[in-house]
PDB file of N, CA and C in Angstrom:
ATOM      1  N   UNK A   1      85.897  89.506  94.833  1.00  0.00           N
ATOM      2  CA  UNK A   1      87.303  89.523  95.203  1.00  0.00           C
ATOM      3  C   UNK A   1      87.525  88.497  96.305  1.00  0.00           C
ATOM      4  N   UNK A   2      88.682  88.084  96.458  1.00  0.00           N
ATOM      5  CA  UNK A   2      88.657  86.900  97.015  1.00  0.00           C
ATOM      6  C   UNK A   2      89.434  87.297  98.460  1.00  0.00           C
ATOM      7  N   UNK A   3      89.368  88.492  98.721  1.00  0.00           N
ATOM      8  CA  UNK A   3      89.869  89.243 100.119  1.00  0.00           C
ATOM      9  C   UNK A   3      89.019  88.525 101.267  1.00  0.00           C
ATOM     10  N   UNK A   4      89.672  88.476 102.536  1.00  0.00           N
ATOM     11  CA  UNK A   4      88.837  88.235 103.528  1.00  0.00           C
ATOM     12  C   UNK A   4      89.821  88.211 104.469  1.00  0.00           C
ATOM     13  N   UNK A   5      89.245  88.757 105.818  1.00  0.00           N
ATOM     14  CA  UNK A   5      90.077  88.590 106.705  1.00  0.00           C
ATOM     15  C   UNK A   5      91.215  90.062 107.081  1.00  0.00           C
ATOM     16  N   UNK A   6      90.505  91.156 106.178  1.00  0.00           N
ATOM     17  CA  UNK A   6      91.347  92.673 106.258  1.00  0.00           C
ATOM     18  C   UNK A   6      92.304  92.717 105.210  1.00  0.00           C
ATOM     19  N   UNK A   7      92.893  92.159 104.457  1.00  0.00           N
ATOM     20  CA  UNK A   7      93.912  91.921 102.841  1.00  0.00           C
ATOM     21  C   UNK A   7      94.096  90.937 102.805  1.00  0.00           C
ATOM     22  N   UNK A   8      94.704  91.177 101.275  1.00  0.00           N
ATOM     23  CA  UNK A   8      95.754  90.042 100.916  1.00  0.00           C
ATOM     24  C   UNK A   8      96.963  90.688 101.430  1.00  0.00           C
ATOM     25  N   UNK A   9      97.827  89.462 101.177  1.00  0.00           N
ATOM     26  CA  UNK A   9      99.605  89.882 101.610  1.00  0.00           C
ATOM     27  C   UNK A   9     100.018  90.494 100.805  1.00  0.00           C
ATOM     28  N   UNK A  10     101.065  91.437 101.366  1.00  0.00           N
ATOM     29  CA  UNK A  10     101.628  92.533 100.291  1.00  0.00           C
ATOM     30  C   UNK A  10     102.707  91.583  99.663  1.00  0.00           C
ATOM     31  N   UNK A  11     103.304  92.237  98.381  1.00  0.00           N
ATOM     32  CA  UNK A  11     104.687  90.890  97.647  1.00  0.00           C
ATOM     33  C   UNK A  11     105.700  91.328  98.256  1.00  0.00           C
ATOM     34  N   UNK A  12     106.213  92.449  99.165  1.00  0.00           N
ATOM     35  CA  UNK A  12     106.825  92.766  99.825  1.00  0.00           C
ATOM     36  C   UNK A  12     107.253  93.716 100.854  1.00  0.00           C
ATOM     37  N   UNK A  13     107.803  93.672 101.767  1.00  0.00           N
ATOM     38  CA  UNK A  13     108.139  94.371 102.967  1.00  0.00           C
ATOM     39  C   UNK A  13     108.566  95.801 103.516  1.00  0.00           C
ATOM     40  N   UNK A  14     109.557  96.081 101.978  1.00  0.00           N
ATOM     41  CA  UNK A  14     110.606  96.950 102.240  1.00  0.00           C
ATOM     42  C   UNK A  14     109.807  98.387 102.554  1.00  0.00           C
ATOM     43  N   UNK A  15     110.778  99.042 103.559  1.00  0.00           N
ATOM     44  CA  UNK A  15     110.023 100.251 103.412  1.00  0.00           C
ATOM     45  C   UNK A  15     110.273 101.216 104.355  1.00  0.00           C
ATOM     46  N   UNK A  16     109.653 102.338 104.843  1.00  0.00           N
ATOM     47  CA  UNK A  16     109.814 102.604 106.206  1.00  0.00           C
ATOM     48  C   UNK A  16     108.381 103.422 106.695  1.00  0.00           C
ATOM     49  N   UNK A  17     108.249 103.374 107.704  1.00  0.00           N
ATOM     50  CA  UNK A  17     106.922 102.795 108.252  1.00  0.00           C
ATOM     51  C   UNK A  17     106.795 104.059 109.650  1.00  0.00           C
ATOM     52  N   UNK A  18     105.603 104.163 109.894  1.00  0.00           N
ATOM     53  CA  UNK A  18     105.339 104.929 111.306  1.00  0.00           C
ATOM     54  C   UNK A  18     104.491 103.758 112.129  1.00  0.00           C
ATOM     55  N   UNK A  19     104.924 103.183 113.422  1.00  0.00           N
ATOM     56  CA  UNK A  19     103.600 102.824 114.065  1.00  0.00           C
ATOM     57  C   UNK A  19     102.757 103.089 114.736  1.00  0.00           C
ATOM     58  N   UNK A  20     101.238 102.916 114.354  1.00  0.00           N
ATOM     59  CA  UNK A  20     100.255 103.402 114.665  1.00  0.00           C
ATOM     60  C   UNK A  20     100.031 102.553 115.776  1.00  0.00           C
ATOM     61  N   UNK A  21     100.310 101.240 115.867  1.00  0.00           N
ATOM     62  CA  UNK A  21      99.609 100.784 117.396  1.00  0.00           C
ATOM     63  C   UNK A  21      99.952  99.376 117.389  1.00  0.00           C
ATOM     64  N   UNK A  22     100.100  98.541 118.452  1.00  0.00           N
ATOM     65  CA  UNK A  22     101.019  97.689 119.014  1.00  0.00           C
ATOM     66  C   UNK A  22      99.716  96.768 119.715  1.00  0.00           C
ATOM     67  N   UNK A  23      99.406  95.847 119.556  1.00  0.00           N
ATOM     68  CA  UNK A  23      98.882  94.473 120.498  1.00  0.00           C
ATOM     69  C   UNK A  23      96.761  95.422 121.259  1.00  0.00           C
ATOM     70  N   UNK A  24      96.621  95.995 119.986  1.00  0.00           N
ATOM     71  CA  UNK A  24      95.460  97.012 120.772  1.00  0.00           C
ATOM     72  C   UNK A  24      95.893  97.964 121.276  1.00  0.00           C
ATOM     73  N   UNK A  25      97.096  98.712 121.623  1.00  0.00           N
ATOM     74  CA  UNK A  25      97.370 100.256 121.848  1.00  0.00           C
ATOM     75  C   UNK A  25      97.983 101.226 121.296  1.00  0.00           C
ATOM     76  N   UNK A  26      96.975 101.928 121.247  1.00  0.00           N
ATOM     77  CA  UNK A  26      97.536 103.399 120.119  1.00  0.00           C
ATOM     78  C   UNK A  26      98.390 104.165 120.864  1.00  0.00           C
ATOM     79  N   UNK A  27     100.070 104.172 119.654  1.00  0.00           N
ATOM     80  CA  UNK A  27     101.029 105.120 119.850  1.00  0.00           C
ATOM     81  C   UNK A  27     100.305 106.329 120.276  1.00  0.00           C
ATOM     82  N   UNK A  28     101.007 106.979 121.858  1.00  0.00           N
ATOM     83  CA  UNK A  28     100.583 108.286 122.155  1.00  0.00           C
ATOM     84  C   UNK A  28     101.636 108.591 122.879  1.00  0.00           C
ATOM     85  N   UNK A  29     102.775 108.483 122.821  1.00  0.00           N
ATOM     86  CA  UNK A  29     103.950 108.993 123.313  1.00  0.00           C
ATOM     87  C   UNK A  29     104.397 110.242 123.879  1.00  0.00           C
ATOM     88  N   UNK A  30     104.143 110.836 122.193  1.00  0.00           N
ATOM     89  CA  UNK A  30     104.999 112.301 122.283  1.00  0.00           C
ATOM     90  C   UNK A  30     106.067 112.192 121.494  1.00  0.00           C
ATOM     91  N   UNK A  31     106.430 110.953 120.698  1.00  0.00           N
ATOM     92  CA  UNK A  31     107.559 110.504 120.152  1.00  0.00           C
ATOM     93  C   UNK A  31     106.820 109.651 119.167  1.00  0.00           C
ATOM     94  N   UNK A  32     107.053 109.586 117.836  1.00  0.00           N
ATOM     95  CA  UNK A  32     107.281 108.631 117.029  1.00  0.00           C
ATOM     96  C   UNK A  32     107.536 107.278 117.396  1.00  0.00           C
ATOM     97  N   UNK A  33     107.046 106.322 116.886  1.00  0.00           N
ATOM     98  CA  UNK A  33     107.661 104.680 117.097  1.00  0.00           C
ATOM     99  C   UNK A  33     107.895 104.200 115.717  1.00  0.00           C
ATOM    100  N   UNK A  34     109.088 104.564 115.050  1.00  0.00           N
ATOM    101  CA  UNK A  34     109.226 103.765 113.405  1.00  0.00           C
ATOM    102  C   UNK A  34     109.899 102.622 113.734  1.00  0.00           C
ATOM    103  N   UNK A  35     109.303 101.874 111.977  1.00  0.00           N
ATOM    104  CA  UNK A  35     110.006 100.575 111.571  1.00  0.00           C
ATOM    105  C   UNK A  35     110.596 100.986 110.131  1.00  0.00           C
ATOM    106  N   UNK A  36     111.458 100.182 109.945  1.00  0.00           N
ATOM    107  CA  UNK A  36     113.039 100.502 108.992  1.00  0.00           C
ATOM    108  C   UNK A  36     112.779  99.533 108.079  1.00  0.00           C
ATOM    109  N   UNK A  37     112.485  98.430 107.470  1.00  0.00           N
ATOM    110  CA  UNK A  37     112.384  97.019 106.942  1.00  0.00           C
ATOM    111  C   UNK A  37     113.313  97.246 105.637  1.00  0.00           C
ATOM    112  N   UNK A  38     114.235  96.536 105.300  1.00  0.00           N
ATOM    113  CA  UNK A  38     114.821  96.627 104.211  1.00  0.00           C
ATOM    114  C   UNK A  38     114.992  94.843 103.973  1.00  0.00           C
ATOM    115  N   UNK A  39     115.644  94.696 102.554  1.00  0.00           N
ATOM    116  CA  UNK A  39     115.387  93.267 102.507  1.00  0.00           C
ATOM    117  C   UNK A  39     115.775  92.038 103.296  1.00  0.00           C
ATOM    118  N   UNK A  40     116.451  92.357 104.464  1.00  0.00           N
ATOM    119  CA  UNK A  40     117.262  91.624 105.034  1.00  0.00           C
ATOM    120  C   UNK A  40     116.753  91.649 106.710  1.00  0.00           C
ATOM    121  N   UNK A  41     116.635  92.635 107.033  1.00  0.00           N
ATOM    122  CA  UNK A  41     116.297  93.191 108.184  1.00  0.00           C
ATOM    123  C   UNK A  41     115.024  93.782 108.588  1.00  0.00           C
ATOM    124  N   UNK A  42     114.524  94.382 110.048  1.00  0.00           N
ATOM    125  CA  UNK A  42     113.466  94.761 110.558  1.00  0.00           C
ATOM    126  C   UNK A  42     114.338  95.562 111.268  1.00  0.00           C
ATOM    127  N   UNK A  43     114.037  96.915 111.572  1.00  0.00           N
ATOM    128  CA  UNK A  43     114.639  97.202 112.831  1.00  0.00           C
ATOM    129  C   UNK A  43     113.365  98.918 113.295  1.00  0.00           C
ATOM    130  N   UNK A  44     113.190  98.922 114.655  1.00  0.00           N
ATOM    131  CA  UNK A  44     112.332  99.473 115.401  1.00  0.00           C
ATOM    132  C   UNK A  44     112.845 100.916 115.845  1.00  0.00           C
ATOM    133  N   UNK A  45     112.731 101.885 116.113  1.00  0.00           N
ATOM    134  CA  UNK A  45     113.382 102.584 116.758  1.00  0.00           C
ATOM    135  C   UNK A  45     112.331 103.383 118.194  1.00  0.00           C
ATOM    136  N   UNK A  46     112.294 103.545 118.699  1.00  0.00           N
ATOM    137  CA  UNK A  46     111.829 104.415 119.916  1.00  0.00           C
ATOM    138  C   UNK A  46     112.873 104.777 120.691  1.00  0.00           C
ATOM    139  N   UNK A  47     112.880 106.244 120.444  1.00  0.00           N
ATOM    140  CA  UNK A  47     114.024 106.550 121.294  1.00  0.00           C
ATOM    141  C   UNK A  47     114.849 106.038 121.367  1.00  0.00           C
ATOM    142  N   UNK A  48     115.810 105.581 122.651  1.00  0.00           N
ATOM    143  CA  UNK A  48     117.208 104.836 122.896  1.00  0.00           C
ATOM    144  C   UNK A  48     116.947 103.479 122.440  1.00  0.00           C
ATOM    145  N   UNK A  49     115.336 102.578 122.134  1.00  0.00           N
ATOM    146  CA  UNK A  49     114.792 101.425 122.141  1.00  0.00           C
ATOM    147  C   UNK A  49     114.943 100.887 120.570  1.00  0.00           C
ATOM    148  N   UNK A  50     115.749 100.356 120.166  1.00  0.00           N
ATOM    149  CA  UNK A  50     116.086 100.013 118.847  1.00  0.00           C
ATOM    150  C   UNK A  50     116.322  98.751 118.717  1.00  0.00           C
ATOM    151  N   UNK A  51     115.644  97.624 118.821  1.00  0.00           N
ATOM    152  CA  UNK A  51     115.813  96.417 118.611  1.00  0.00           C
ATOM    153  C   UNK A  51     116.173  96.014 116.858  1.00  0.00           C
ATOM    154  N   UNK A  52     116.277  95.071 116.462  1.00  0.00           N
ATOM    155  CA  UNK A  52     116.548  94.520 115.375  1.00  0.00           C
ATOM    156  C   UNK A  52     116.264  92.749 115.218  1.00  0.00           C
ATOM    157  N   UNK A  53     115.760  92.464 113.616  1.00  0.00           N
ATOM    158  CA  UNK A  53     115.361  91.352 113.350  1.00  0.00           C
ATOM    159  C   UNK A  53     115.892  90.911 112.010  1.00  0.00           C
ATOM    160  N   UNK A  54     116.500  89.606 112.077  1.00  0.00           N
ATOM    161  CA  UNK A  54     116.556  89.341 110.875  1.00  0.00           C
ATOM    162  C   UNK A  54     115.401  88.618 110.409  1.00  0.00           C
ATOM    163  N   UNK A  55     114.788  88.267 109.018  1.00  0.00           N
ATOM    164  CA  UNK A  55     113.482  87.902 108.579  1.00  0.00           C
ATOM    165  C   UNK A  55     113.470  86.952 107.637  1.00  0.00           C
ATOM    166  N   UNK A  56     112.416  86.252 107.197  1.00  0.00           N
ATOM    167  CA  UNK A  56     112.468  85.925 106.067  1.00  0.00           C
ATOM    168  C   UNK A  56     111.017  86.201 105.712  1.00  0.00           C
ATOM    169  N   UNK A  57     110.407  86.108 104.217  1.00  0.00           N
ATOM    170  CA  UNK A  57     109.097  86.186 104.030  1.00  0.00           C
ATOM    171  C   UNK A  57     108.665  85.872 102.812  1.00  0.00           C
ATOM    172  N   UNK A  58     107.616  85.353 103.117  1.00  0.00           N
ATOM    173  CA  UNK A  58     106.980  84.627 101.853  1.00  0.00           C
ATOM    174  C   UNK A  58     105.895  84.631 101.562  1.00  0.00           C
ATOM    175  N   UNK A  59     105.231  85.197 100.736  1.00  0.00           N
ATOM    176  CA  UNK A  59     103.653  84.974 100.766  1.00  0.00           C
ATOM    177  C   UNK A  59     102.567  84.713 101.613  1.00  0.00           C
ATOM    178  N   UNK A  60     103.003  86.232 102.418  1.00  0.00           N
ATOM    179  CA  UNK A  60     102.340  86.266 103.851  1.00  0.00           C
ATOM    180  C   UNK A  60     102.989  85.808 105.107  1.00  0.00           C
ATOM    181  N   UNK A  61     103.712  84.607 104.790  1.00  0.00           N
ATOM    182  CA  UNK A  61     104.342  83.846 105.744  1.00  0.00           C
ATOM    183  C   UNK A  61     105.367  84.645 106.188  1.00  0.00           C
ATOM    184  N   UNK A  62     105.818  85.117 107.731  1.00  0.00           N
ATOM    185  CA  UNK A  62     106.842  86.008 108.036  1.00  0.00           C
ATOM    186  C   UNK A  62     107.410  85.359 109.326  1.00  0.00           C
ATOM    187  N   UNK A  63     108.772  85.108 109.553  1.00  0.00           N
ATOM    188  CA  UNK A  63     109.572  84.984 110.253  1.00  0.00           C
ATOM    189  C   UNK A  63     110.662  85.497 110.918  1.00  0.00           C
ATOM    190  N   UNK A  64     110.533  85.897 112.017  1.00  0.00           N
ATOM    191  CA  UNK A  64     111.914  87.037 112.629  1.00  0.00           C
ATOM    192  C   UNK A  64     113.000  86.148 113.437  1.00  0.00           C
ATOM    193  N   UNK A  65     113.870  86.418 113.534  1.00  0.00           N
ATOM    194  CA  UNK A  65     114.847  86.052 114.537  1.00  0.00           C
ATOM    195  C   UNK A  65     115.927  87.409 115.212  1.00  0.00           C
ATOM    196  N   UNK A  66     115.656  87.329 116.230  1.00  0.00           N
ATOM    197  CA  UNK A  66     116.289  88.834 117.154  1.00  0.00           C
ATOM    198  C   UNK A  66     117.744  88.873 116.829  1.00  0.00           C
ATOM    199  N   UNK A  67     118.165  90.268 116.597  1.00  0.00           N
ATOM    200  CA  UNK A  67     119.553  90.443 116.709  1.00  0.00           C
ATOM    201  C   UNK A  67     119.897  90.575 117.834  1.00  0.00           C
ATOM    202  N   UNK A  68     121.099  90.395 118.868  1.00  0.00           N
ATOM    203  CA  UNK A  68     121.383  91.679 120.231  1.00  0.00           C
ATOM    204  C   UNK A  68     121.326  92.329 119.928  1.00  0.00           C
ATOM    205  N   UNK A  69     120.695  93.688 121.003  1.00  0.00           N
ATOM    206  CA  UNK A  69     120.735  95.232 120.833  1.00  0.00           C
ATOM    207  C   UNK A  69     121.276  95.150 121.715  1.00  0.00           C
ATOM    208  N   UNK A  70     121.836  96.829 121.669  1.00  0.00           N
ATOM    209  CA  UNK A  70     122.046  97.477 123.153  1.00  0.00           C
ATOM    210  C   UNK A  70     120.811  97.861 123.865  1.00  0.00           C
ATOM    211  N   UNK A  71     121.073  97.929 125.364  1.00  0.00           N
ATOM    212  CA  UNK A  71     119.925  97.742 126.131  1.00  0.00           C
ATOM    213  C   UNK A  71     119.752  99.514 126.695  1.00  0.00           C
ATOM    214  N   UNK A  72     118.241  99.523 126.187  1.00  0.00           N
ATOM    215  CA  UNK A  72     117.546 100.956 126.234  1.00  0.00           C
ATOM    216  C   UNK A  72     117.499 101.284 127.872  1.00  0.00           C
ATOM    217  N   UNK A  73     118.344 101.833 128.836  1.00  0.00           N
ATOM    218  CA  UNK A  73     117.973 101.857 130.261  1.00  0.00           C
ATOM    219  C   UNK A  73     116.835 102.690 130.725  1.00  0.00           C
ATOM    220  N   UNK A  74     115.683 102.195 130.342  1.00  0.00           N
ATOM    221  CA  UNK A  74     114.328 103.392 131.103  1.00  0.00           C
ATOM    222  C   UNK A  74     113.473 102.046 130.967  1.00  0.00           C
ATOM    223  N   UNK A  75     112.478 102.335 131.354  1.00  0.00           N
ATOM    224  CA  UNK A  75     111.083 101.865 131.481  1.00  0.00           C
ATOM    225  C   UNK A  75     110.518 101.702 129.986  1.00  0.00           C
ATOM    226  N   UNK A  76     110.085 100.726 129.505  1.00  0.00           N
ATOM    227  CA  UNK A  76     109.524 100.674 128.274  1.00  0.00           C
ATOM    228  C   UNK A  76     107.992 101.195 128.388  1.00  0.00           C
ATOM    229  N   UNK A  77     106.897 101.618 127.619  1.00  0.00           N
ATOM    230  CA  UNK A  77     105.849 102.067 127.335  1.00  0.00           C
ATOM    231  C   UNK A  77     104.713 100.872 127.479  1.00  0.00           C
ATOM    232  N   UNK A  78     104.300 100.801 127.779  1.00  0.00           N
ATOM    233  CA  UNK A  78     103.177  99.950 127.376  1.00  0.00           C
ATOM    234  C   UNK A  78     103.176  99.509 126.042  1.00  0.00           C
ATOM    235  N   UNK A  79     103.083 100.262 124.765  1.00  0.00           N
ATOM    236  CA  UNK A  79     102.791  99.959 124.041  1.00  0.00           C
ATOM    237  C   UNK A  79     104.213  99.528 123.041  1.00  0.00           C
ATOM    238  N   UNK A  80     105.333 100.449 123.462  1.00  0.00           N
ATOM    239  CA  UNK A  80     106.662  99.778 123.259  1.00  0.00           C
ATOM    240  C   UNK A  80     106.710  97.495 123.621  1.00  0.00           C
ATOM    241  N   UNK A  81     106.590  97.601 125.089  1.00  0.00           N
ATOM    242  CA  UNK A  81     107.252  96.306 125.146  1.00  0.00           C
ATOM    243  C   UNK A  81     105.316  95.281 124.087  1.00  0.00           C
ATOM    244  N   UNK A  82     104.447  96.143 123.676  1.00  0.00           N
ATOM    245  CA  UNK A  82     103.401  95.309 122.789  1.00  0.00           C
ATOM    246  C   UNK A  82     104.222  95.072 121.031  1.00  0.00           C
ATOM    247  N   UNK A  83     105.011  96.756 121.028  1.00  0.00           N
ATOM    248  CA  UNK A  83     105.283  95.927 119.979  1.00  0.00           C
ATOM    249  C   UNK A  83     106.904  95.437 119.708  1.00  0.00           C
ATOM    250  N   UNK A  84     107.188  94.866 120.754  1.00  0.00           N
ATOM    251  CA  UNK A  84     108.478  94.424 120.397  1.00  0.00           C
ATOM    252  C   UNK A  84     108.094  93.159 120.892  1.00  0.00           C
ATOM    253  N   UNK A  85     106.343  92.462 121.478  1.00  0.00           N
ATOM    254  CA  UNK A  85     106.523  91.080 121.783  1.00  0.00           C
ATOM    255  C   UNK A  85     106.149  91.096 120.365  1.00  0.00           C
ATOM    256  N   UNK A  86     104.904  91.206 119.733  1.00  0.00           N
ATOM    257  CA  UNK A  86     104.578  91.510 118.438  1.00  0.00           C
ATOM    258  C   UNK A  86     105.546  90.865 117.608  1.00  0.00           C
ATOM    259  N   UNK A  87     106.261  92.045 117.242  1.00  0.00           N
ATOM    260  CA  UNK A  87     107.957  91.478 115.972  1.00  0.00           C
ATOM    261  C   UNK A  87     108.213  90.651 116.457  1.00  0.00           C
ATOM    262  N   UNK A  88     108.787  89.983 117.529  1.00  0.00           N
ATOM    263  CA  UNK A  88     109.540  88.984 118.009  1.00  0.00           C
ATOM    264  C   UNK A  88     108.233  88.069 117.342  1.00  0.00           C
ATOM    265  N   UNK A  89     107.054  87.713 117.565  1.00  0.00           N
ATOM    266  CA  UNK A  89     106.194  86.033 116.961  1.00  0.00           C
ATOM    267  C   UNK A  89     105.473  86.317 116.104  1.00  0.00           C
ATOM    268  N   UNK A  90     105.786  87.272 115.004  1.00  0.00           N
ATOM    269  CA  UNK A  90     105.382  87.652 113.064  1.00  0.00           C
ATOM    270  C   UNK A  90     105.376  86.851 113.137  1.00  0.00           C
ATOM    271  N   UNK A  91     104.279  86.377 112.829  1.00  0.00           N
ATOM    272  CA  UNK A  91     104.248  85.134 111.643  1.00  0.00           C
ATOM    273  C   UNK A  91     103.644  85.359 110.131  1.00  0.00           C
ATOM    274  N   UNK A  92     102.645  86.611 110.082  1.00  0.00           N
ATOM    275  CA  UNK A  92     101.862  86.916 108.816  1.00  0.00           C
ATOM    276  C   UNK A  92     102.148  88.361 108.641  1.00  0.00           C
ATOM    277  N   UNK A  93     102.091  88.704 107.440  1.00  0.00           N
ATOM    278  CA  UNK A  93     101.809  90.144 107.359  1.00  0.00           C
ATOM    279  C   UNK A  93     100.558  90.450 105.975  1.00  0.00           C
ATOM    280  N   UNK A  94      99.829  91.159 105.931  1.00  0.00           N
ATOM    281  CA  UNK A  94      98.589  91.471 105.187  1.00  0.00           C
ATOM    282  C   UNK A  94      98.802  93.088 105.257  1.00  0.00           C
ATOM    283  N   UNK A  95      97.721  93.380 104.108  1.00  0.00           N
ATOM    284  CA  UNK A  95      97.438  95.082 104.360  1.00  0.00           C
ATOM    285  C   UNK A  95      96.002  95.038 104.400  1.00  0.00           C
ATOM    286  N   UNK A  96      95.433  96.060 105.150  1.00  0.00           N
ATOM    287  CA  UNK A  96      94.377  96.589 105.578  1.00  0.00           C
ATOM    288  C   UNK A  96      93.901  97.644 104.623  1.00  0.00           C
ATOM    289  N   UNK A  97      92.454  97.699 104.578  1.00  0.00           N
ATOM    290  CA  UNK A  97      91.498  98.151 103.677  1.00  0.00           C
ATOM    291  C   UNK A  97      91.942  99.593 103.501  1.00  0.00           C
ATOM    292  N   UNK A  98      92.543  99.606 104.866  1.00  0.00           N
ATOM    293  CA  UNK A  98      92.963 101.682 104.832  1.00  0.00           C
ATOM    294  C   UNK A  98      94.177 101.911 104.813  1.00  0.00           C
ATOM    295  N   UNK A  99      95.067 100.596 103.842  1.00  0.00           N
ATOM    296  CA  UNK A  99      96.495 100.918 103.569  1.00  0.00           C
ATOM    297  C   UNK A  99      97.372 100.676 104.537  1.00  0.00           C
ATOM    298  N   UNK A 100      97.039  99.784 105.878  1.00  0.00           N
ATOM    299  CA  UNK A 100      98.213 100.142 106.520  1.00  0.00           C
ATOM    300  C   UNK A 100      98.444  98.253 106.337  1.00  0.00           C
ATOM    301  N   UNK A 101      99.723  98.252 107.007  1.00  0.00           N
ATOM    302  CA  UNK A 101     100.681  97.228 106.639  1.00  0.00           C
ATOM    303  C   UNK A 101     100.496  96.272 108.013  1.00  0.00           C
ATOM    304  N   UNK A 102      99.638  95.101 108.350  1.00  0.00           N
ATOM    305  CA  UNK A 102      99.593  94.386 109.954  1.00  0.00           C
ATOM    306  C   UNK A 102     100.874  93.369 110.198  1.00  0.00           C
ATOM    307  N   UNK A 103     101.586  93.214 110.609  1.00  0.00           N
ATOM    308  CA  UNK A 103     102.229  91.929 111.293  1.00  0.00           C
ATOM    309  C   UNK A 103     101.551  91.644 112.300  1.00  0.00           C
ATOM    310  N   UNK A 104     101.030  90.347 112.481  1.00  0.00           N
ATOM    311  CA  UNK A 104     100.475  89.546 113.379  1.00  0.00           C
ATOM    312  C   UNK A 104     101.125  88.149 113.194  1.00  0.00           C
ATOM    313  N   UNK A 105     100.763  88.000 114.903  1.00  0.00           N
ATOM    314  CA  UNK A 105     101.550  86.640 115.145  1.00  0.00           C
ATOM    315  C   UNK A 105     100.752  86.544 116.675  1.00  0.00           C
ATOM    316  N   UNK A 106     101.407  85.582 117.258  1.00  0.00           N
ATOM    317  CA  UNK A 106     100.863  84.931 118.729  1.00  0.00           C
ATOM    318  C   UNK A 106     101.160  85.972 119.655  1.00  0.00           C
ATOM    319  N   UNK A 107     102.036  86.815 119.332  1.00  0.00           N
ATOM    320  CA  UNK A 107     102.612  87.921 120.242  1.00  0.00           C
ATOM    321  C   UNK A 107     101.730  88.986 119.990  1.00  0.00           C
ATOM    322  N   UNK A 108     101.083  88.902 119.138  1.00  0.00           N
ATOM    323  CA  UNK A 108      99.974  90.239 119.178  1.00  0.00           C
ATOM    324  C   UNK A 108     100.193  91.069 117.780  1.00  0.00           C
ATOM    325  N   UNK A 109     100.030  91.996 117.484  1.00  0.00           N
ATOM    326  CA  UNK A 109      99.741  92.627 115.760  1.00  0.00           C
ATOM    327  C   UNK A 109     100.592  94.263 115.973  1.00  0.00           C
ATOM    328  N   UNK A 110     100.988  94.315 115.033  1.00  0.00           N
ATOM    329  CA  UNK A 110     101.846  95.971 114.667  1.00  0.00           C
ATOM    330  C   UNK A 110     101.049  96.238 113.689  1.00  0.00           C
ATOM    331  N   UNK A 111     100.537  97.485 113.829  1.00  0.00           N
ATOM    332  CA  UNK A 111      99.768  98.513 112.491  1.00  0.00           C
ATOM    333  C   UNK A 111     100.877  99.382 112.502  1.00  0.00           C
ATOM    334  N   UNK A 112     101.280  99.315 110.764  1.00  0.00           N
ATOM    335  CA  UNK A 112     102.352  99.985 110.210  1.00  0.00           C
ATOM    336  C   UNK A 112     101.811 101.179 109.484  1.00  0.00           C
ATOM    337  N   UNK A 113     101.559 102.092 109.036  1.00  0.00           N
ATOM    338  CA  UNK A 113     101.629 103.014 107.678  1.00  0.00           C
ATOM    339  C   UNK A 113     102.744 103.603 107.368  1.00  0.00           C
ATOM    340  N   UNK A 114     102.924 103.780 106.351  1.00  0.00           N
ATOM    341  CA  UNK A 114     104.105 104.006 104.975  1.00  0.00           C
ATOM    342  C   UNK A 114     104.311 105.562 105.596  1.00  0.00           C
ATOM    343  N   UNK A 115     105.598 105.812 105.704  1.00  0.00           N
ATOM    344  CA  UNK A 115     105.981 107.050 105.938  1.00  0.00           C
ATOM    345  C   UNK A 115     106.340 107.936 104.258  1.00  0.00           C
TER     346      UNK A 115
END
């Protein structure tokens, strides 16, 4: 098989997602951290923290550009502001041997699994 490197790219995005962990840190909140992806959009939720992306994607190749949000007034998480540098510099997305869905980019990697 001609895999290497943790998958091939999935043919597409859509979906909705739990995240497991942000730039090396595992969600431990107490709260959920989902992603929304539909064909057009990305959007995050944590709590009041709901950013949004518009995308494009192509055969691995992934590109975001930020919508304005409204601004979440608390302290972000550690692992919150990992994965909102994360989304913001996608550049790839692949799936992993144990099903879950990576965006990686220069900003660091989101582990997704399928809700």
């Amino acid at each position: 098989s001609g895999r290497h490197d943790g998958g091939a790219a999935p043919g597409s995005l859509v979906g909705e997602y739990r995240v497991a962990g942000a730039g090396g840190i595992e969600v431990d909140l107490g709260w959920a951290i989902t992603l929304s992806i539909t064909s057009e959009t990305i959007s995050l939720q944590s709590q009041c923290l709901t950013p949004s992306c518009r995308y494009q994607y192509r055969g691995g190749a992934l590109s975001t550009q930020a919508i304005p949000d409204p601004v979440c007034e608390r302290a972000y998480a550690p692992v919150e502001q990992a994965a909102l540098g994360a989304l913001d510099q996608a550049t790839s997305a692949r799936m992993t041997e144990a099903n879950a869905l990576v965006l990686d980019g220069p900003g660091g990697s989101l582990t997704l699994f399928s809700q």
